[in-house]
PDB file of N, CA and C in Angstrom:
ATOM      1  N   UNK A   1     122.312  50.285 113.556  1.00  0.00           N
ATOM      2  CA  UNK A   1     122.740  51.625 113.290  1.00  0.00           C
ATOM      3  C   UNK A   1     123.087  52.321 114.595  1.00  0.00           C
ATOM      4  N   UNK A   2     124.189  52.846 114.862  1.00  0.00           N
ATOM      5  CA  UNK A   2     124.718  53.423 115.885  1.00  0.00           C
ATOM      6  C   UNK A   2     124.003  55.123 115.827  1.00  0.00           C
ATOM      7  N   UNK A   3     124.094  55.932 117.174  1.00  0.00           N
ATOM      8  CA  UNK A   3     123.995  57.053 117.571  1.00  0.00           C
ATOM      9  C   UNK A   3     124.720  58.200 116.371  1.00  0.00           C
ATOM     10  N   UNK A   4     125.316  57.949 115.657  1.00  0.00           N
ATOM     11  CA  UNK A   4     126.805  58.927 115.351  1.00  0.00           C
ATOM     12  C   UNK A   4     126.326  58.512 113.299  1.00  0.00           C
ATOM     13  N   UNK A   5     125.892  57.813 113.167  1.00  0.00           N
ATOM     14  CA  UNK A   5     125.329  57.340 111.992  1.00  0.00           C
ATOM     15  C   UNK A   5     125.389  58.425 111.031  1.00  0.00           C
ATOM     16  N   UNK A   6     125.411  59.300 110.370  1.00  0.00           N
ATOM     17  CA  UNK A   6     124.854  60.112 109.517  1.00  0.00           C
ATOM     18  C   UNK A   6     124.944  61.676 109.922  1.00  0.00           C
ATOM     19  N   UNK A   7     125.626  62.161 111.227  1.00  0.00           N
ATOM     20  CA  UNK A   7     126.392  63.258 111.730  1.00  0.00           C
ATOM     21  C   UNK A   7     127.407  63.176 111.041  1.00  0.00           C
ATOM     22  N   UNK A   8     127.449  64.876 111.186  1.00  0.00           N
ATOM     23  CA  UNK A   8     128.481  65.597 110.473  1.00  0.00           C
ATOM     24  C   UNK A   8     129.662  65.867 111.671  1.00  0.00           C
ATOM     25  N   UNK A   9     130.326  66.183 111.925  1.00  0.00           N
ATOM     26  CA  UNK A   9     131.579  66.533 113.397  1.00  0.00           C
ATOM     27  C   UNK A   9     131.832  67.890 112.967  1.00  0.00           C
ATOM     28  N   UNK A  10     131.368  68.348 114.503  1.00  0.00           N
ATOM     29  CA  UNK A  10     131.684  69.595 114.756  1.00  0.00           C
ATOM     30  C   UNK A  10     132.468  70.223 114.793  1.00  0.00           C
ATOM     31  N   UNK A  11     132.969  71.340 114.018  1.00  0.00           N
ATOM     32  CA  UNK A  11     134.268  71.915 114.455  1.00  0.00           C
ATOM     33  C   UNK A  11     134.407  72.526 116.073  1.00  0.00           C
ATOM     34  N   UNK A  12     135.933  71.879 116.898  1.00  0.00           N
ATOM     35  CA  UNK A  12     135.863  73.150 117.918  1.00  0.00           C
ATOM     36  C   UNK A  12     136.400  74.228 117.589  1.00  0.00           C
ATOM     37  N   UNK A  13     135.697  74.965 117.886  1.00  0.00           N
ATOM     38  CA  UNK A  13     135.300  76.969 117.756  1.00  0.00           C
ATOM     39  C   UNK A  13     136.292  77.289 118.989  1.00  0.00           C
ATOM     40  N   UNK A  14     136.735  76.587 119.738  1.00  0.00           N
ATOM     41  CA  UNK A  14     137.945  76.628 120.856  1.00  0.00           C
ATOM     42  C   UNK A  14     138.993  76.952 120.470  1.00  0.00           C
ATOM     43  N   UNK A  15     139.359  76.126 119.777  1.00  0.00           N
ATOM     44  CA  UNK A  15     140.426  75.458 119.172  1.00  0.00           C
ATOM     45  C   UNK A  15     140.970  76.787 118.842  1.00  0.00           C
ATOM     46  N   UNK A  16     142.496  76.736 118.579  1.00  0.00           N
ATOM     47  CA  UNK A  16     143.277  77.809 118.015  1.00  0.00           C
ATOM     48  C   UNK A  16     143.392  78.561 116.542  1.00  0.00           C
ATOM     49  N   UNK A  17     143.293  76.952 115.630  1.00  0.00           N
ATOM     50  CA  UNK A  17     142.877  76.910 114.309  1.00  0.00           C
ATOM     51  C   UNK A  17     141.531  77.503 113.992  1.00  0.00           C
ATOM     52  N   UNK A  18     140.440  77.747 114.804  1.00  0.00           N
ATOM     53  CA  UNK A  18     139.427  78.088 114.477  1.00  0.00           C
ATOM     54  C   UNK A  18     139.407  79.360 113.406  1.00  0.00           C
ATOM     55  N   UNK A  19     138.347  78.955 112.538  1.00  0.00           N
ATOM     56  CA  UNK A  19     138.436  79.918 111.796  1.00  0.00           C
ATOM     57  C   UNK A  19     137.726  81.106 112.562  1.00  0.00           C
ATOM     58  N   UNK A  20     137.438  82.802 112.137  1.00  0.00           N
ATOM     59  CA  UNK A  20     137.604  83.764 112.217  1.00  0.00           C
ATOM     60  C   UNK A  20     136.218  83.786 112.045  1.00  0.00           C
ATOM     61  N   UNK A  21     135.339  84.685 112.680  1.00  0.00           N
ATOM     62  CA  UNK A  21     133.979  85.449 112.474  1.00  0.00           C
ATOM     63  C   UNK A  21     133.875  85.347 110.765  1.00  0.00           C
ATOM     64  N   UNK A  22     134.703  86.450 110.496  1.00  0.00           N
ATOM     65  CA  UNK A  22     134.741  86.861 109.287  1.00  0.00           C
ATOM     66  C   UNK A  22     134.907  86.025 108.278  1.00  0.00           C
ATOM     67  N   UNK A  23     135.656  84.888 108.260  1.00  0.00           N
ATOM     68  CA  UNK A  23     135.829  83.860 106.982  1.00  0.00           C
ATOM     69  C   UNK A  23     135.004  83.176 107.258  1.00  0.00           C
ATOM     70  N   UNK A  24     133.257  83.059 107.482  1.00  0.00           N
ATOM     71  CA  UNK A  24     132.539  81.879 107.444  1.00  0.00           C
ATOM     72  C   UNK A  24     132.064  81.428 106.144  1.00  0.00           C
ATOM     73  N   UNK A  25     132.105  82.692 105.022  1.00  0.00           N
ATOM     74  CA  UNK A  25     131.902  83.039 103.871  1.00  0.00           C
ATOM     75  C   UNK A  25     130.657  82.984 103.399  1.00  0.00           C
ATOM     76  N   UNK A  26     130.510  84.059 103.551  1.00  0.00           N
ATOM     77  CA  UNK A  26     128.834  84.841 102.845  1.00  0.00           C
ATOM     78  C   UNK A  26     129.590  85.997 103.131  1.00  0.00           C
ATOM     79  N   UNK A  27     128.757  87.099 102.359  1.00  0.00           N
ATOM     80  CA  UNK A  27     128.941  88.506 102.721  1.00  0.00           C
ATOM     81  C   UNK A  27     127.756  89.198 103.047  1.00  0.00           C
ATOM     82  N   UNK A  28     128.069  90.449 103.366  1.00  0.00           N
ATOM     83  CA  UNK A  28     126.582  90.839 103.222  1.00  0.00           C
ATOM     84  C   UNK A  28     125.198  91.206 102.171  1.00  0.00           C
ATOM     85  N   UNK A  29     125.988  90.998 100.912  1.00  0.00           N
ATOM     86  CA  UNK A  29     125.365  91.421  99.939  1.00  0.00           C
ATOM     87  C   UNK A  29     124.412  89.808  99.370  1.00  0.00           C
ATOM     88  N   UNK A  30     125.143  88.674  99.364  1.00  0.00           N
ATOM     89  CA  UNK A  30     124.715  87.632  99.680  1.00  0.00           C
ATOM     90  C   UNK A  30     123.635  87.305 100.646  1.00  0.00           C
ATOM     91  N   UNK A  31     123.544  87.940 101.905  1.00  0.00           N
ATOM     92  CA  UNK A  31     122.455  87.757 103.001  1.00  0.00           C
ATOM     93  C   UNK A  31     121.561  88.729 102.346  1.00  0.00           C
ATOM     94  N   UNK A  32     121.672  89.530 102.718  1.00  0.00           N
ATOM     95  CA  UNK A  32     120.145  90.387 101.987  1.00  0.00           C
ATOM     96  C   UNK A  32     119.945  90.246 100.933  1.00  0.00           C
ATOM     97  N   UNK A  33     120.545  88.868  99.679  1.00  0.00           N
ATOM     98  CA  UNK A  33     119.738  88.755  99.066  1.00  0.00           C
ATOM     99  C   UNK A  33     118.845  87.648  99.293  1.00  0.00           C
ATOM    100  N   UNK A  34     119.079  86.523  99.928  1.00  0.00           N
ATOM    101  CA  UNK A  34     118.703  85.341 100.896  1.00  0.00           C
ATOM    102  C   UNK A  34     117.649  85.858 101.522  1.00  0.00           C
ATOM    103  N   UNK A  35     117.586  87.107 102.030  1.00  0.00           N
ATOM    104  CA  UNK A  35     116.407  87.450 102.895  1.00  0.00           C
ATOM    105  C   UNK A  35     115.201  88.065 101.901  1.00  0.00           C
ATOM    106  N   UNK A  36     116.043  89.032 101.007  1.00  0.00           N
ATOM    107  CA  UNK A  36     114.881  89.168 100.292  1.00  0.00           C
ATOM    108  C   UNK A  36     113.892  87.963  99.232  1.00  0.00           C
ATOM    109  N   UNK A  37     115.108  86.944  99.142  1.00  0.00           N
ATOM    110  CA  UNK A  37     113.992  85.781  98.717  1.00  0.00           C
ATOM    111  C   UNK A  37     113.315  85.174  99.438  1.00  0.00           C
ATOM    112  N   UNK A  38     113.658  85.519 100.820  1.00  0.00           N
ATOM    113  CA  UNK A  38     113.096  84.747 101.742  1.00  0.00           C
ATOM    114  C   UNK A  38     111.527  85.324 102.022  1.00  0.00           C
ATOM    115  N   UNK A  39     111.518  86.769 101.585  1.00  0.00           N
ATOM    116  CA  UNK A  39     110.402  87.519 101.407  1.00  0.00           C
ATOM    117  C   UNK A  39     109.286  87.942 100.569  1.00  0.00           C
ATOM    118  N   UNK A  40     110.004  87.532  99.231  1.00  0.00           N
ATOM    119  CA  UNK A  40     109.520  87.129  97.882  1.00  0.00           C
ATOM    120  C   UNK A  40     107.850  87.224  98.125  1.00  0.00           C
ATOM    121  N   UNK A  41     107.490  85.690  98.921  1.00  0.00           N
ATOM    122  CA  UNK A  41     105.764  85.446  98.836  1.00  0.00           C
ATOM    123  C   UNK A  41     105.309  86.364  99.398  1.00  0.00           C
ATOM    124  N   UNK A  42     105.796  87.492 100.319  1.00  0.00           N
ATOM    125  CA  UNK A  42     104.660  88.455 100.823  1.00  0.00           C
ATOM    126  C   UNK A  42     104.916  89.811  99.855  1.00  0.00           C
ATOM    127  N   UNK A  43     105.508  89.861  98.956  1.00  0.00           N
ATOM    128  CA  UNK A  43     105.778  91.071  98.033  1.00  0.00           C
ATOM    129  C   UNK A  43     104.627  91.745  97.085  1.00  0.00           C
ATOM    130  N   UNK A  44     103.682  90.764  97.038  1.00  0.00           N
ATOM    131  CA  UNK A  44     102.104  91.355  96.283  1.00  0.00           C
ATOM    132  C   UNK A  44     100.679  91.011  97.360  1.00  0.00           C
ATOM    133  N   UNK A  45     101.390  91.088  98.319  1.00  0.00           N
ATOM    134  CA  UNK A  45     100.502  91.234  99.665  1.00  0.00           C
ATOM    135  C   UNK A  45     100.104  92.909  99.481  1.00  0.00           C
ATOM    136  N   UNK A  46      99.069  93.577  99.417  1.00  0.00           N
ATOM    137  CA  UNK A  46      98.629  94.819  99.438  1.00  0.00           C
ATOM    138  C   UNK A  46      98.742  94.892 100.972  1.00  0.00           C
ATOM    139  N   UNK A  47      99.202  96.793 100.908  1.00  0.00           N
ATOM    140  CA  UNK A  47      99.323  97.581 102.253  1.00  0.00           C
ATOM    141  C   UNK A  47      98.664  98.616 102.082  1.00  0.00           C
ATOM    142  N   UNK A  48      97.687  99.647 103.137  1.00  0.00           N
ATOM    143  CA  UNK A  48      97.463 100.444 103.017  1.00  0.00           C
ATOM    144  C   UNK A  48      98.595 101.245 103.406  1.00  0.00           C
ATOM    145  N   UNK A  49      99.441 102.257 103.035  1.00  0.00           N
ATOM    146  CA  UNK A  49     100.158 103.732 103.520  1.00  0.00           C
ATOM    147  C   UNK A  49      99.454 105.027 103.398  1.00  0.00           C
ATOM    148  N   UNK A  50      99.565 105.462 104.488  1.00  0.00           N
ATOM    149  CA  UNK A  50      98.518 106.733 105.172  1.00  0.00           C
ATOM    150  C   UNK A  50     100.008 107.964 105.425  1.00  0.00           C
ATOM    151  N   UNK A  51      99.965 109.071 104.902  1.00  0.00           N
ATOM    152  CA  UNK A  51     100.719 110.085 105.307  1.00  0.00           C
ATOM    153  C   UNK A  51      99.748 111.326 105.833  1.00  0.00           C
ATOM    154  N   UNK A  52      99.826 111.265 107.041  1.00  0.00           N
ATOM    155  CA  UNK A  52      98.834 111.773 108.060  1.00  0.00           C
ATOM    156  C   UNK A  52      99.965 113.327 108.309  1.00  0.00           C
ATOM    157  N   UNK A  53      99.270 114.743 107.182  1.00  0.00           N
ATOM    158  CA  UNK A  53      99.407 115.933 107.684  1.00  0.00           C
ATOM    159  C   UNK A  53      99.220 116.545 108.792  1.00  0.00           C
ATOM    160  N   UNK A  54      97.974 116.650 109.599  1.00  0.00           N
ATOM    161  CA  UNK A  54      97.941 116.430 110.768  1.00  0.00           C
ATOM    162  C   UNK A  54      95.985 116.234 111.305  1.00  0.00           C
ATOM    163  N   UNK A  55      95.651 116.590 112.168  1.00  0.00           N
ATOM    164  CA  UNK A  55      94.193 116.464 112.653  1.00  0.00           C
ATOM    165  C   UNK A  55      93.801 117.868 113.300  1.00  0.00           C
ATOM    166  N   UNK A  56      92.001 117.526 112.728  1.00  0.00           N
ATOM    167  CA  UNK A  56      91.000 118.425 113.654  1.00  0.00           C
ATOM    168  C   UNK A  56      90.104 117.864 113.717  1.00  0.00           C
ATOM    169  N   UNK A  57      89.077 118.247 114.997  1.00  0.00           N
ATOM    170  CA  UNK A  57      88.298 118.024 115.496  1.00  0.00           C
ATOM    171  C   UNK A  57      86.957 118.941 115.203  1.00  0.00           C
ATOM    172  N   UNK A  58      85.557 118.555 115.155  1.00  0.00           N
ATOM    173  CA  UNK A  58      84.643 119.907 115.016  1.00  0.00           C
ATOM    174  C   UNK A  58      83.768 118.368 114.725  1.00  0.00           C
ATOM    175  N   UNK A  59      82.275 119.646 114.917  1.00  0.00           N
ATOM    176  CA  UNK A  59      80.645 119.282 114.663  1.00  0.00           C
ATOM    177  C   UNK A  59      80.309 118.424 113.170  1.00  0.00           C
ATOM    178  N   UNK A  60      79.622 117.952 113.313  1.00  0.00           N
ATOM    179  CA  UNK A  60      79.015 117.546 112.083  1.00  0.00           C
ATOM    180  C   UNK A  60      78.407 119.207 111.392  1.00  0.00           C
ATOM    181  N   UNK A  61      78.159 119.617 112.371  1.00  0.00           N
ATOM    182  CA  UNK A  61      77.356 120.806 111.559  1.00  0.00           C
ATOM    183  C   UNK A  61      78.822 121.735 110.794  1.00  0.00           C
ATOM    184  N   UNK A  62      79.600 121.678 111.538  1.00  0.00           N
ATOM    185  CA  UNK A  62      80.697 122.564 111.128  1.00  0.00           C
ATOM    186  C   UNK A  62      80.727 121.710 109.650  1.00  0.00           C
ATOM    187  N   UNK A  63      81.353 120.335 109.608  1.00  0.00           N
ATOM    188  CA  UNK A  63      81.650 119.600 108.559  1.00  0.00           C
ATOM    189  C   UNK A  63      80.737 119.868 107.351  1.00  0.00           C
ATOM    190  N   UNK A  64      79.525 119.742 107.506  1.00  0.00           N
ATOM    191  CA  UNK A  64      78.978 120.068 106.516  1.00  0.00           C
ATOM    192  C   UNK A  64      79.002 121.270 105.879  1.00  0.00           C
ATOM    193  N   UNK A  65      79.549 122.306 106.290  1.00  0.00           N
ATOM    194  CA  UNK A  65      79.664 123.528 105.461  1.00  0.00           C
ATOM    195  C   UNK A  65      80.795 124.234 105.075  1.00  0.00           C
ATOM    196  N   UNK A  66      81.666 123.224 105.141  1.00  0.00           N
ATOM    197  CA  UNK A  66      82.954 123.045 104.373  1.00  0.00           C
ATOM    198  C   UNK A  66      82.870 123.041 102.770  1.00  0.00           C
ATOM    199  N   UNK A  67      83.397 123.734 102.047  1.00  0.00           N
ATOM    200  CA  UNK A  67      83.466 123.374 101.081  1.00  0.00           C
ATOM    201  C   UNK A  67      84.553 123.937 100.116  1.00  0.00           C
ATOM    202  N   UNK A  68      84.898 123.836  98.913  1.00  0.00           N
ATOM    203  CA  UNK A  68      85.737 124.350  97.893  1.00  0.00           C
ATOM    204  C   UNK A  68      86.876 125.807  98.559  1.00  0.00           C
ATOM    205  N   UNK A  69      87.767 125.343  98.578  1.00  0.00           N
ATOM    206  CA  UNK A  69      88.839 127.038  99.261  1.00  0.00           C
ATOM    207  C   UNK A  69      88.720 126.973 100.768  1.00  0.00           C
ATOM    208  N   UNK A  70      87.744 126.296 101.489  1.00  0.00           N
ATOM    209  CA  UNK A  70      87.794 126.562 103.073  1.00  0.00           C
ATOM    210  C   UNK A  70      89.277 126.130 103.498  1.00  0.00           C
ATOM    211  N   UNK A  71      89.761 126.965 104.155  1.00  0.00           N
ATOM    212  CA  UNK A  71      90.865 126.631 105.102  1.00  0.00           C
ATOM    213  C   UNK A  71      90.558 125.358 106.309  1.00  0.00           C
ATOM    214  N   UNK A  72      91.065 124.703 106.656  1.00  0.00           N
ATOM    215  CA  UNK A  72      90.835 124.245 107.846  1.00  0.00           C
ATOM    216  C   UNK A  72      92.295 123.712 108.897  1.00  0.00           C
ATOM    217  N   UNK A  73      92.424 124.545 109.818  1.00  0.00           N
ATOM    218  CA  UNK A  73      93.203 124.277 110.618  1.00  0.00           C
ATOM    219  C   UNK A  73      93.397 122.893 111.381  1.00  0.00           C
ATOM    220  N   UNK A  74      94.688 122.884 111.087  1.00  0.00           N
ATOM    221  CA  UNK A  74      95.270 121.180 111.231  1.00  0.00           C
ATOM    222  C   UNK A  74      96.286 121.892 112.957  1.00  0.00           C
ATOM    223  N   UNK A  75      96.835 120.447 113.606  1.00  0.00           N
ATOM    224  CA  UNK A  75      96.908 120.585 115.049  1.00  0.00           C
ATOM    225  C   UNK A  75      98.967 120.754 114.705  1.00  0.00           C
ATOM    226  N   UNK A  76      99.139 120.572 113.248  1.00  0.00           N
ATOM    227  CA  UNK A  76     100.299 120.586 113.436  1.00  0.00           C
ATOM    228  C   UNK A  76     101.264 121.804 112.310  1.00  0.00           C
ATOM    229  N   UNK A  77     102.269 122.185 113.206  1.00  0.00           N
ATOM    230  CA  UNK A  77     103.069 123.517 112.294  1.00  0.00           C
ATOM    231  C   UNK A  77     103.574 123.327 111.133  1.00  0.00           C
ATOM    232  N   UNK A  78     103.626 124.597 110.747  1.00  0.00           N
ATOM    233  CA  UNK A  78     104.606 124.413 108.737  1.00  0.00           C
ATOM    234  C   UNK A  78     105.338 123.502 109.192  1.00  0.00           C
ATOM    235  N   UNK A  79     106.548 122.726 108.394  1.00  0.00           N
ATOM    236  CA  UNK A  79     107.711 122.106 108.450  1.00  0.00           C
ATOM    237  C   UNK A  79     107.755 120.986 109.940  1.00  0.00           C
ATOM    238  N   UNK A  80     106.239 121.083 110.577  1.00  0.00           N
ATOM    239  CA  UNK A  80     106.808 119.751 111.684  1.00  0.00           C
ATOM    240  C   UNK A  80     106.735 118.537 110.740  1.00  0.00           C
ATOM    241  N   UNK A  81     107.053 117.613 111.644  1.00  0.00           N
ATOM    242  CA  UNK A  81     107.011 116.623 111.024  1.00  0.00           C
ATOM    243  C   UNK A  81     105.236 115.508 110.763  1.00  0.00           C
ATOM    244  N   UNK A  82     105.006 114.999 109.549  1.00  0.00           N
ATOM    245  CA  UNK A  82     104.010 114.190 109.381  1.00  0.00           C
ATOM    246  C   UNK A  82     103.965 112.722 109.943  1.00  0.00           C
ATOM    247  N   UNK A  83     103.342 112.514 110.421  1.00  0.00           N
ATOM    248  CA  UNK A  83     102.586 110.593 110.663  1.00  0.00           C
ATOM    249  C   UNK A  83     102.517 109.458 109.720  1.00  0.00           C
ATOM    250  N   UNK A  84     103.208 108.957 109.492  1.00  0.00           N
ATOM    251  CA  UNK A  84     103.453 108.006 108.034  1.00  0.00           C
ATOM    252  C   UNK A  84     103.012 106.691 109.065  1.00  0.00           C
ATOM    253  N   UNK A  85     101.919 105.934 108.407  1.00  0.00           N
ATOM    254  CA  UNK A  85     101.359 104.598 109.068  1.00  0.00           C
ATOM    255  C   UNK A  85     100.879 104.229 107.873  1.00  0.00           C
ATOM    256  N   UNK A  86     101.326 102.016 108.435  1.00  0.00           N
ATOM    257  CA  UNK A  86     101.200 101.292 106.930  1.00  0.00           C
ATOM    258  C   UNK A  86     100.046 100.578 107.743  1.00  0.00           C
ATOM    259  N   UNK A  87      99.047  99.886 107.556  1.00  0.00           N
ATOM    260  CA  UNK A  87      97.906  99.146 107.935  1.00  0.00           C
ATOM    261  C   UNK A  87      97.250 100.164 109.064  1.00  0.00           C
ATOM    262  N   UNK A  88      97.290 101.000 109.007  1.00  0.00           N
ATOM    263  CA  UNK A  88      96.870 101.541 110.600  1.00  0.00           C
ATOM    264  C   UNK A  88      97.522 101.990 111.899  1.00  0.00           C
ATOM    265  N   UNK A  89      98.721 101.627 111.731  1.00  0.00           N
ATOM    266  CA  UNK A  89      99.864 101.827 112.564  1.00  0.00           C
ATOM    267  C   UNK A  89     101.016 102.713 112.204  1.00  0.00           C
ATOM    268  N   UNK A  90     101.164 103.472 113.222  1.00  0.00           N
ATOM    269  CA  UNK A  90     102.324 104.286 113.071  1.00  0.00           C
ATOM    270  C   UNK A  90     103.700 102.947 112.768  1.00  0.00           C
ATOM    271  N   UNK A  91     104.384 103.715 111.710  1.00  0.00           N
ATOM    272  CA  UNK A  91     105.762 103.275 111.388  1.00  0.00           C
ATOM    273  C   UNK A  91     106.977 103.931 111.524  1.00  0.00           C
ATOM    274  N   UNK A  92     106.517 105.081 110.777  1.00  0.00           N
ATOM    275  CA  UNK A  92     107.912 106.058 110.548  1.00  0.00           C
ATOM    276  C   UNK A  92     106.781 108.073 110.757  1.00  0.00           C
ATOM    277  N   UNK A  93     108.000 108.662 110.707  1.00  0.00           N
ATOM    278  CA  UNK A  93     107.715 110.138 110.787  1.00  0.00           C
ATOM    279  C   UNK A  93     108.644 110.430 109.289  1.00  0.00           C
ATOM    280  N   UNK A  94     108.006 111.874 109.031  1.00  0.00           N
ATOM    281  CA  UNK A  94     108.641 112.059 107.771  1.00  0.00           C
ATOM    282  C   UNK A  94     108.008 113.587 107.448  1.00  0.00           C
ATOM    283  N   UNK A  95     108.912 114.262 105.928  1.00  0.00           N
ATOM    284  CA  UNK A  95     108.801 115.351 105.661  1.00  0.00           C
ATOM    285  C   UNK A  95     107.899 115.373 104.467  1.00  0.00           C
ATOM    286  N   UNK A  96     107.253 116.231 103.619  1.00  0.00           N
ATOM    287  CA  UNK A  96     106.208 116.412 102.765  1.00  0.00           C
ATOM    288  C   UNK A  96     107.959 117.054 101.554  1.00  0.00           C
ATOM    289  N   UNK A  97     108.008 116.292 100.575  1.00  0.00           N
ATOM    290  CA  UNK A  97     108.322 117.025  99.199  1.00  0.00           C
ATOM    291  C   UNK A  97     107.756 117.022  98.206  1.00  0.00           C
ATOM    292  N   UNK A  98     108.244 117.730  97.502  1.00  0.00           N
ATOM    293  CA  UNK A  98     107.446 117.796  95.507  1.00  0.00           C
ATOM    294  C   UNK A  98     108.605 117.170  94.941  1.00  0.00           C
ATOM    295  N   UNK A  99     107.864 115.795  94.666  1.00  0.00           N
ATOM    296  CA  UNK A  99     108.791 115.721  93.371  1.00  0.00           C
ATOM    297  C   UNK A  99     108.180 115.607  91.521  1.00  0.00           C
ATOM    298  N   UNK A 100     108.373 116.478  91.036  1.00  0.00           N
ATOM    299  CA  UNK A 100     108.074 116.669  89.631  1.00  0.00           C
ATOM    300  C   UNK A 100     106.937 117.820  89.869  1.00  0.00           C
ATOM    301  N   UNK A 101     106.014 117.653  89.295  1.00  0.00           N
ATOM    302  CA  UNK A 101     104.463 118.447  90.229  1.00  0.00           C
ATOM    303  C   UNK A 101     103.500 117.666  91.309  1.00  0.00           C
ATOM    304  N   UNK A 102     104.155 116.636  91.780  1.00  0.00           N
ATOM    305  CA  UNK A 102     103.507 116.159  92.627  1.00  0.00           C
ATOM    306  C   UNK A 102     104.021 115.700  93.824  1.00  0.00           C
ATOM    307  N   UNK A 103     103.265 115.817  95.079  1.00  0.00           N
ATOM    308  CA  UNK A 103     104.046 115.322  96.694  1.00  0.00           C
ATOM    309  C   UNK A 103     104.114 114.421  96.583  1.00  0.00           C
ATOM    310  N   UNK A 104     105.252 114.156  97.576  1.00  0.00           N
ATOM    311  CA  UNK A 104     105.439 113.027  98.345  1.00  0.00           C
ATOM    312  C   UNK A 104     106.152 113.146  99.341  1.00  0.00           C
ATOM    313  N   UNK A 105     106.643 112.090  99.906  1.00  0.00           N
ATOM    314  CA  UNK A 105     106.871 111.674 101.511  1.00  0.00           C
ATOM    315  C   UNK A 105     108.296 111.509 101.816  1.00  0.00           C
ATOM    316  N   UNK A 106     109.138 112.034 102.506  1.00  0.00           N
ATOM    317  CA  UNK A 106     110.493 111.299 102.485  1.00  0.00           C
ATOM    318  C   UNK A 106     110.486 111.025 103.920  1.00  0.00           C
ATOM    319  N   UNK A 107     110.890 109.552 104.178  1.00  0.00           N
ATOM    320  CA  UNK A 107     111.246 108.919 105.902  1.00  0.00           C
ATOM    321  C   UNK A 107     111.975 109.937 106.402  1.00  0.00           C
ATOM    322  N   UNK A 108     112.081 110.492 107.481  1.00  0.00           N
ATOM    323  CA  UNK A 108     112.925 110.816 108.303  1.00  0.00           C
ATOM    324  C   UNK A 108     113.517 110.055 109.787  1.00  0.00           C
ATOM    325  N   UNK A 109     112.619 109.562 110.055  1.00  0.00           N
ATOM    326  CA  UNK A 109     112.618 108.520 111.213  1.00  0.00           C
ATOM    327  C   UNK A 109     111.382 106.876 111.615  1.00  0.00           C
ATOM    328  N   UNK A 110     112.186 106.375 111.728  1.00  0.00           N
ATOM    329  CA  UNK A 110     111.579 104.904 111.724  1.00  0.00           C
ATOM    330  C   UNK A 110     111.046 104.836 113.302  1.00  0.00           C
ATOM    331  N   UNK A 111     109.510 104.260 113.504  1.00  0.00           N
ATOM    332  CA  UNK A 111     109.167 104.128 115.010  1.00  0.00           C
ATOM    333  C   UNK A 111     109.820 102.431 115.415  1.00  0.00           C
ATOM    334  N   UNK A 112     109.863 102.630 116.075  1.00  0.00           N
ATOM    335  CA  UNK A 112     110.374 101.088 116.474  1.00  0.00           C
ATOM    336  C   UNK A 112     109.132 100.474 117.489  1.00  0.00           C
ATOM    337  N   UNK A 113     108.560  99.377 117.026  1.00  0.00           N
ATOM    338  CA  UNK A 113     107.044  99.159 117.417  1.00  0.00           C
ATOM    339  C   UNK A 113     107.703  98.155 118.726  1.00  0.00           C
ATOM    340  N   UNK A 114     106.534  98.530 119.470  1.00  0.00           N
ATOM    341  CA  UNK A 114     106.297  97.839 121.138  1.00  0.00           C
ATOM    342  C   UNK A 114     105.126  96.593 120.437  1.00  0.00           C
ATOM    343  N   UNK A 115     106.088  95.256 120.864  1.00  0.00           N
ATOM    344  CA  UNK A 115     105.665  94.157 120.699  1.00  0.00           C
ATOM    345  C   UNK A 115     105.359  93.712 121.673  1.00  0.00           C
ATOM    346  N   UNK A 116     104.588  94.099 122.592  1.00  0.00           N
ATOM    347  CA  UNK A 116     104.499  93.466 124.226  1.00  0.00           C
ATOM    348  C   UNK A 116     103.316  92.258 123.999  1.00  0.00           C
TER     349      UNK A 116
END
């Protein structure tokens, strides 16, 4: 059995005839669906999501006498933006809406995580 046995021959991509970026044929609607099957097995993997209004600090003694109607001042303004983190980690920032009688979260910005 020779070296060359069971290879396919390469097209040259040089060449003049070469076909075009664009005619390799897939589209994009085709790839993201490839990817999302490709993602399939982690899809009933549970996540925690945390939409973090904002923070305070104080005593245990303070804490304990909190109760029903107390106000408690948070570190961040009407309309800034909230802390949206999935396992513990910041992901995205985002705004507080109502939808129906109840909140929720809309993305406004995606963090782009430091993989160092």
């Amino acid at each position: 059995m020779s070296d060359t046995d069971g290879q396919v021959p390469l097209p040259d991509l040089n060449a003049a005839d070469a076909p075009a970026i664009d005619d390799v044929g897939y589209n994009e609607d085709e790839q993201a669906s490839r990817v999302a099957a490709d993602l399939e097995a982690v899809f009933d993997v549970p996540v925690q999501v945390s939409a973090v209004l904002g923070r305070s600090k104080m005593d245990v003694g303070e804490l304990l006498k909190l109760g029903p109607g107390t106000v408690l001042e948070l570190d961040r303004r009407v309309g800034e933006s909230i802390d949206i983190y999935v396992n513990n980690r910041l992901v995205a920032r985002g705004e507080v809406v109502l939808v129906e009688d109840k909140l929720g979260v809309t993305m406004t910005e995606i963090i782009k995580a430091d993989r160092a």
